[in-house]
Protein backbone atom coordinates (compact mmCIF):
# COMPACT_ATOMS: atom_id res chain seq x y z
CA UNK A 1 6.64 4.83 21.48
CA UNK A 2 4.21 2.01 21.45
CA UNK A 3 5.19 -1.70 20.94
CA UNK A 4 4.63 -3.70 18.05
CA UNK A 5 1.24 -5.65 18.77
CA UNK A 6 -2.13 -6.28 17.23
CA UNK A 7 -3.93 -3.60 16.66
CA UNK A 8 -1.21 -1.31 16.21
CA UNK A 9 -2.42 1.01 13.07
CA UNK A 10 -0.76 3.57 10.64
CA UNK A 11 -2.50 6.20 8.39
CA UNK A 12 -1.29 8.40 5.63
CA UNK A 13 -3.11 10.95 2.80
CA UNK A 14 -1.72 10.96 -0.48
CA UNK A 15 -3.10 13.25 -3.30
CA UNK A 16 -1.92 11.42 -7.08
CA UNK A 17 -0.48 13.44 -9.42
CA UNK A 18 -0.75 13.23 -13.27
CA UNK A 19 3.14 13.52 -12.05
CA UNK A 20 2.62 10.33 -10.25
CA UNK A 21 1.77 8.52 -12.56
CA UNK A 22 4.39 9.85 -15.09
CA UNK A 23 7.34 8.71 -12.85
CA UNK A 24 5.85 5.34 -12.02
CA UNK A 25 5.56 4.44 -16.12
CA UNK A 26 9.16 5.69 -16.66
CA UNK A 27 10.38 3.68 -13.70
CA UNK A 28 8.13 0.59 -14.16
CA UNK A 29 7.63 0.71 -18.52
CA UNK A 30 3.95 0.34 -17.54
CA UNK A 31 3.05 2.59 -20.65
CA UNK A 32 -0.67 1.60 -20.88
CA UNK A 33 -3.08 3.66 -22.28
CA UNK A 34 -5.08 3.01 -19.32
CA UNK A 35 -2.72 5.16 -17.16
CA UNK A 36 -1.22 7.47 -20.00
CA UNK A 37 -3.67 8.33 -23.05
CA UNK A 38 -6.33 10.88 -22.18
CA UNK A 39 -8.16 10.27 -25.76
CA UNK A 40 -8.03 6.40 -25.47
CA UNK A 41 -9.72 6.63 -22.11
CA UNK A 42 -12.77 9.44 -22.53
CA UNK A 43 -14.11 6.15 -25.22
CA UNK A 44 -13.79 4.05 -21.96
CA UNK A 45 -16.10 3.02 -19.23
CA UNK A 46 -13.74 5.01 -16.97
CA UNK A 47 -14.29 8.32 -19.17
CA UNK A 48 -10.33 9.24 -17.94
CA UNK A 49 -7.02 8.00 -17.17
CA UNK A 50 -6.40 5.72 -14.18
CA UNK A 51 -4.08 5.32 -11.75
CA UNK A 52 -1.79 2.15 -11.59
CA UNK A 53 -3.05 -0.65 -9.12
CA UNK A 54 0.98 -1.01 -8.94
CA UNK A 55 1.84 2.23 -7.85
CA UNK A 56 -1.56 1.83 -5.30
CA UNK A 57 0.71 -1.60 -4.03
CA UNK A 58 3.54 1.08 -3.54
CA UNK A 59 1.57 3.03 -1.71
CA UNK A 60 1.04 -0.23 0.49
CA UNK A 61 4.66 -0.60 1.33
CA UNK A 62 4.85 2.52 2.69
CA UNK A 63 2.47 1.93 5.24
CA UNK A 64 4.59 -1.59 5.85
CA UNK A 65 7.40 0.78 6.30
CA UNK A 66 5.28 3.11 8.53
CA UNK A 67 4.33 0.49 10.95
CA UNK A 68 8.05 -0.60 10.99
CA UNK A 69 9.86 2.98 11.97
CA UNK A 70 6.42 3.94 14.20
CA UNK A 71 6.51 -0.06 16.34
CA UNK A 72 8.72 -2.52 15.77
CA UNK A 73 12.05 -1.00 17.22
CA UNK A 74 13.34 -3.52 19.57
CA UNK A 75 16.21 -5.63 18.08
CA UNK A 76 15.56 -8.30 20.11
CA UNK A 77 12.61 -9.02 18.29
CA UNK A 78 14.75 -9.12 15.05
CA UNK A 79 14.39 -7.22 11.52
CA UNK A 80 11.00 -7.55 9.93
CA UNK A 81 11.20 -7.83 5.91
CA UNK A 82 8.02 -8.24 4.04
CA UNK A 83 6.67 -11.46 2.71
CA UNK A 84 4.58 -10.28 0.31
CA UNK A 85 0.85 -9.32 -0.11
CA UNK A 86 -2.18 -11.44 -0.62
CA UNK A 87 -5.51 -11.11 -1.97
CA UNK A 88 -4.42 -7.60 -3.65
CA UNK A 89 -7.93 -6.25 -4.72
CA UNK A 90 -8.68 -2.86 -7.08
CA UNK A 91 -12.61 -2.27 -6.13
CA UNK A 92 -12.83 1.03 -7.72
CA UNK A 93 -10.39 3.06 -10.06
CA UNK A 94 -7.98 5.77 -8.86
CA UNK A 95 -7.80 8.84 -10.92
CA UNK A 96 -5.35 11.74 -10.97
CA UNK A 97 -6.00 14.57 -8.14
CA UNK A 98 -7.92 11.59 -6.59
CA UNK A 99 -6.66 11.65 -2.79
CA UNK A 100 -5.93 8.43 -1.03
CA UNK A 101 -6.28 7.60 3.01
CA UNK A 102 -4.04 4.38 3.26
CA UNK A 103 -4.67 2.53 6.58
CA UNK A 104 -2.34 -0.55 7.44
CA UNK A 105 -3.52 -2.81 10.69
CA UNK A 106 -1.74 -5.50 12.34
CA UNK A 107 -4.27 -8.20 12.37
CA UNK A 108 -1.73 -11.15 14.46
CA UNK A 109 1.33 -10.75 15.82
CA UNK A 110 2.97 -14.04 17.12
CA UNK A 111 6.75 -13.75 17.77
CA UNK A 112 7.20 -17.33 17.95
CA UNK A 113 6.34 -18.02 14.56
CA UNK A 114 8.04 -14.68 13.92
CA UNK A 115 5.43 -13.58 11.38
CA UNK A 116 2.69 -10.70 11.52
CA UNK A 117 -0.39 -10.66 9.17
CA UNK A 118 -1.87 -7.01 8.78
CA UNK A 119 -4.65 -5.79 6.88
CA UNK A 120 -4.41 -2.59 4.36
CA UNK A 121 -7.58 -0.64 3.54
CA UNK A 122 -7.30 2.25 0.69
CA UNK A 123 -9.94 4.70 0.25
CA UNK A 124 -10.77 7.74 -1.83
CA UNK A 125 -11.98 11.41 -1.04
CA UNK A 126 -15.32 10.03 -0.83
CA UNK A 127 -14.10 7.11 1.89
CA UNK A 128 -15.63 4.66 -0.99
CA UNK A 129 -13.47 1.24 -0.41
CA UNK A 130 -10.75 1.55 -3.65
CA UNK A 131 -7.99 -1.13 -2.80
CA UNK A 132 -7.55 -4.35 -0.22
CA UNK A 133 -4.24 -6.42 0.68
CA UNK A 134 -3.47 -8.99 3.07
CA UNK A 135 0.41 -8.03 4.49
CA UNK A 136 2.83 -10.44 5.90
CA UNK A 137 5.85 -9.71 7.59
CA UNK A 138 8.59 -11.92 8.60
CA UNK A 139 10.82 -11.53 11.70
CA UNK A 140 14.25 -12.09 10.96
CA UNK A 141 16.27 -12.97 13.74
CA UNK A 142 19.50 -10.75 14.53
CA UNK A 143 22.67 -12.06 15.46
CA UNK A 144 24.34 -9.93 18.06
């Protein structure tokens, strides 16, 4: 297993589900008719239903968790938690069957600030740009 470091890079492929989208307005009460009314949206600029820049965010965290199990295994270096994400962009709308390549980068790495800045890139089927974030983790330290 490779070490945590910049550079190191995790992928996934999601294909959203009208399903999806169901589950994320029951669990969030997100119940716009953006995400949920077929009718309201064919009168939009859309023409359909789109997909929650939320549950897109979501989709971010698992990547933060993918780089996690995938690098950052040595205790010594303490337990990374997330900071949050910044400049959160939605360039293009999401639809349902749209499929999704997430890719999450570790921009800087510096263990004696104990903080990691990576850089999350979402695309569609078409590889057209959809959805941006800035990542930062945090290095707890452990106390053995």
């Amino acid at each position: 297993m490779d070490k945590f470091q910049t550079g190191s890079t995790v992928k996934f492929t999601r294909t959203i589900s009208e399903s999806d989208i169901n589950h994320f307005a029951d669990l969030t009460g997100d119940f716009s008719p953006n995400h949920l009314d077929d009718e309201f949206m064919k009168t939009s600029a859309y023409g359909k239903r789109i997909v929650h820049g939320a549950l897109l965010v979501g989709f971010m965290s698992k990547a933060s968790s993918m780089i996690i199990e995938n690098y950052a295994t040595d205790q010594k270096m303490g337990t990374p938690v997330s900071l949050g994400y910044d400049q959160i962009r939605f360039i293009k709308p999401v639809y349902i069957d749209n499929t999704i390549n997430v890719r999450y980068t570790v921009e800087t790495f510096d263990l004696a600030q104990r903080r990691s800045h990576a850089s999350i890139q979402i695309t569609n089927q078409d590889n057209e740009l959809v959805a941006v974030a800035l990542h930062i983790l945090k290095w707890v330290p452990n106390t053995f």
